[in-house]
N, C-alpha and C. Protein backbone atom coordinates (compact mmCIF):
# COMPACT_ATOMS: atom_id res chain seq x y z
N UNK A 1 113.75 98.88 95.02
CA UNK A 1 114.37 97.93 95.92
C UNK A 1 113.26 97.10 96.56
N UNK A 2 113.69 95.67 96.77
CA UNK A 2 112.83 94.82 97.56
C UNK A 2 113.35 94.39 98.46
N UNK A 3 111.97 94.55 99.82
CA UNK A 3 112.98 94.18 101.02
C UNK A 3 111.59 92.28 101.33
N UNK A 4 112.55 91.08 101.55
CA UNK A 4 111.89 89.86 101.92
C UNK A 4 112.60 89.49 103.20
N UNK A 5 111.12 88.42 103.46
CA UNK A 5 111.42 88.03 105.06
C UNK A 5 110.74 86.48 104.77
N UNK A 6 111.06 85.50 105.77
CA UNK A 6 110.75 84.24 105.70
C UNK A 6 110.72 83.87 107.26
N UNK A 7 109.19 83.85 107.78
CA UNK A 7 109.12 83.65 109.02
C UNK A 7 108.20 82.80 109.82
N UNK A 8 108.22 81.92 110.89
CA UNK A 8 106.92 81.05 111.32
C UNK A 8 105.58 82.24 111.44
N UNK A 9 104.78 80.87 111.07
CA UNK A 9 103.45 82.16 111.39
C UNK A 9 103.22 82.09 113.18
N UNK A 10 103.82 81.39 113.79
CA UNK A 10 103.39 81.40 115.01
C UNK A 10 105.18 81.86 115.93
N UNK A 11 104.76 82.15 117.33
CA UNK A 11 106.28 82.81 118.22
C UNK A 11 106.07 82.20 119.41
N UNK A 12 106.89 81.37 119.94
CA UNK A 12 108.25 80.88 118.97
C UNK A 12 107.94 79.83 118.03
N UNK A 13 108.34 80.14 116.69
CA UNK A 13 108.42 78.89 115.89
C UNK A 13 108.43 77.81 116.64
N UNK A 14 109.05 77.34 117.28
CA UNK A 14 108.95 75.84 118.01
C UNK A 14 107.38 75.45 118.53
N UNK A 15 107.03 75.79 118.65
CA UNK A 15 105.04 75.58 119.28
C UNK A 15 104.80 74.59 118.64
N UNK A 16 104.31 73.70 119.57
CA UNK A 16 103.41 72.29 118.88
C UNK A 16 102.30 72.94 117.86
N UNK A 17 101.94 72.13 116.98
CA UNK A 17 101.28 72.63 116.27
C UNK A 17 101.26 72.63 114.63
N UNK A 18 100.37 73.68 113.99
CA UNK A 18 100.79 73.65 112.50
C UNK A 18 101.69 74.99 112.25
N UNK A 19 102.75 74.70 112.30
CA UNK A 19 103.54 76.08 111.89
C UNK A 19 103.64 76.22 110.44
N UNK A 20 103.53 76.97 110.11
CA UNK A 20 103.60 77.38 108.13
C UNK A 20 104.67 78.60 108.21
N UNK A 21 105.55 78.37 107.33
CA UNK A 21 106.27 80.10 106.85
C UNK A 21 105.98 80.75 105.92
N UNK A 22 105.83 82.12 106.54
CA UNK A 22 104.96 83.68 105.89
C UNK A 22 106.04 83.41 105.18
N UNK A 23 105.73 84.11 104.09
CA UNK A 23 106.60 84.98 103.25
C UNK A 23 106.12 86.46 102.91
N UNK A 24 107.44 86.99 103.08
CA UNK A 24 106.59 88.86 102.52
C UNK A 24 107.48 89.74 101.64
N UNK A 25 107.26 90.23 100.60
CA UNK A 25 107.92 90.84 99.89
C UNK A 25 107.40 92.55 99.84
N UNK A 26 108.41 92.99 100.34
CA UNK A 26 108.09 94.54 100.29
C UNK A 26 108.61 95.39 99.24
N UNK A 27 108.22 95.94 98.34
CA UNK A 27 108.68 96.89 96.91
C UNK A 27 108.50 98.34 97.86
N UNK A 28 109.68 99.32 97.87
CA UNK A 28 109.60 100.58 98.28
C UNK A 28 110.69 101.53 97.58
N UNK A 29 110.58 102.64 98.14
CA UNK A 29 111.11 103.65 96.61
C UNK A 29 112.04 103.81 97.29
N UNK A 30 113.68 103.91 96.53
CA UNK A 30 114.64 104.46 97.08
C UNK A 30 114.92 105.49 97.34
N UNK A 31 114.01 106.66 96.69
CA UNK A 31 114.63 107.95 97.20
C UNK A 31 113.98 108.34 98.19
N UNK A 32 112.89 107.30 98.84
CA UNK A 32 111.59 108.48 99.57
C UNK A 32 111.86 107.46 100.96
N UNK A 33 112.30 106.16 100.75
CA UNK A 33 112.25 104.94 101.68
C UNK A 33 110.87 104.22 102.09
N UNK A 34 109.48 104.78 100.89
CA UNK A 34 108.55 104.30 101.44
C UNK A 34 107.54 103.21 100.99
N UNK A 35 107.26 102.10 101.55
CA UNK A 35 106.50 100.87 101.03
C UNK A 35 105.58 101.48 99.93
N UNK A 36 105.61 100.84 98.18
CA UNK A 36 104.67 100.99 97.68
C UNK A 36 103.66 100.20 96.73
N UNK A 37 103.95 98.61 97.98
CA UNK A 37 103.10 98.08 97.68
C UNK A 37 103.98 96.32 98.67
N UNK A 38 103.24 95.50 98.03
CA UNK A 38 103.69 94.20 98.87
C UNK A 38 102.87 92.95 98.30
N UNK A 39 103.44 91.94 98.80
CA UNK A 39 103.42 90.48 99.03
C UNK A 39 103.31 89.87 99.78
N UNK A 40 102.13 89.09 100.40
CA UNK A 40 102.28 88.29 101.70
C UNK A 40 101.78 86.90 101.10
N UNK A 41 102.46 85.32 101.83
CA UNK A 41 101.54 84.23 101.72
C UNK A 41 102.13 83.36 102.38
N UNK A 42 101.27 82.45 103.38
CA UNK A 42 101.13 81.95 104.45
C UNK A 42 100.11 81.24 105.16
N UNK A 43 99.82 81.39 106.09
CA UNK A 43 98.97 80.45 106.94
C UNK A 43 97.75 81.29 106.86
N UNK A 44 97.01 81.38 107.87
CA UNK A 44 95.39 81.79 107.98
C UNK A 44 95.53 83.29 108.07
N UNK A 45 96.97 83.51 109.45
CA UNK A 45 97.70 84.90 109.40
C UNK A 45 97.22 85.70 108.75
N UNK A 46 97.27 85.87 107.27
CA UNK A 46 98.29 86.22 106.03
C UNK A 46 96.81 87.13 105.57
N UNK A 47 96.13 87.37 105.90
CA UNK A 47 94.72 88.32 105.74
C UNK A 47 94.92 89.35 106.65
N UNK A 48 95.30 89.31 108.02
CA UNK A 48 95.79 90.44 108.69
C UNK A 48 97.40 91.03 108.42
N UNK A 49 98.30 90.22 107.89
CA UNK A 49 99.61 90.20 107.07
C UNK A 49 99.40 91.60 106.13
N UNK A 50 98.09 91.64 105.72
CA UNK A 50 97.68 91.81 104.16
C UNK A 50 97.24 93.62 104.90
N UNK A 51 96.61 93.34 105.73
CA UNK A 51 95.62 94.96 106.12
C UNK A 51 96.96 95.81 106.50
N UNK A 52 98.20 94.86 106.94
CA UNK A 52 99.20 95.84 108.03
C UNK A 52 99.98 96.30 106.45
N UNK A 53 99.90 95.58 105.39
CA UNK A 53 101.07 96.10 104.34
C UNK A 53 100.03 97.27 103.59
N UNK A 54 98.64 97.37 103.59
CA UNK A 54 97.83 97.89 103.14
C UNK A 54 97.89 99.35 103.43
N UNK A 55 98.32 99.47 104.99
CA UNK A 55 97.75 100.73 105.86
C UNK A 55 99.17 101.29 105.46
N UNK A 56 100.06 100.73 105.67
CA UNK A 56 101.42 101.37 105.35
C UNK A 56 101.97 101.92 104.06
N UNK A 57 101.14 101.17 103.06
CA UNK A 57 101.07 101.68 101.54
C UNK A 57 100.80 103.33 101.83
């Protein structure tokens, strides 16, 4: 199963500025419920995006 999300890189989206939308795709096992592996891409964000899907692997 894949779980996706489509979100501003900045809160609240409305902020002057350059807002970009993350995207993240999470692959995790159905019988265990646990992330085993991912997708992130986005703004500058998307390198710390990357360590949080990493640690949770």
């Amino acid at each position: 199963m894949v779980g996706q999300a489509v979100v501003p890189n900045r809160h609240p989206g409305g902020l002057p500025g350059w807002v970009v939308d993350m995207k993240a795709k999470l692959p995790f096992n159905r019988d265990t419920g646990s992330i085993i592996g991912g997708h992130v891409r986005g703004g500058a964000s998307t390198a710390d995006m990357v360590n949080i899907v990493a640690a949770a692997s």
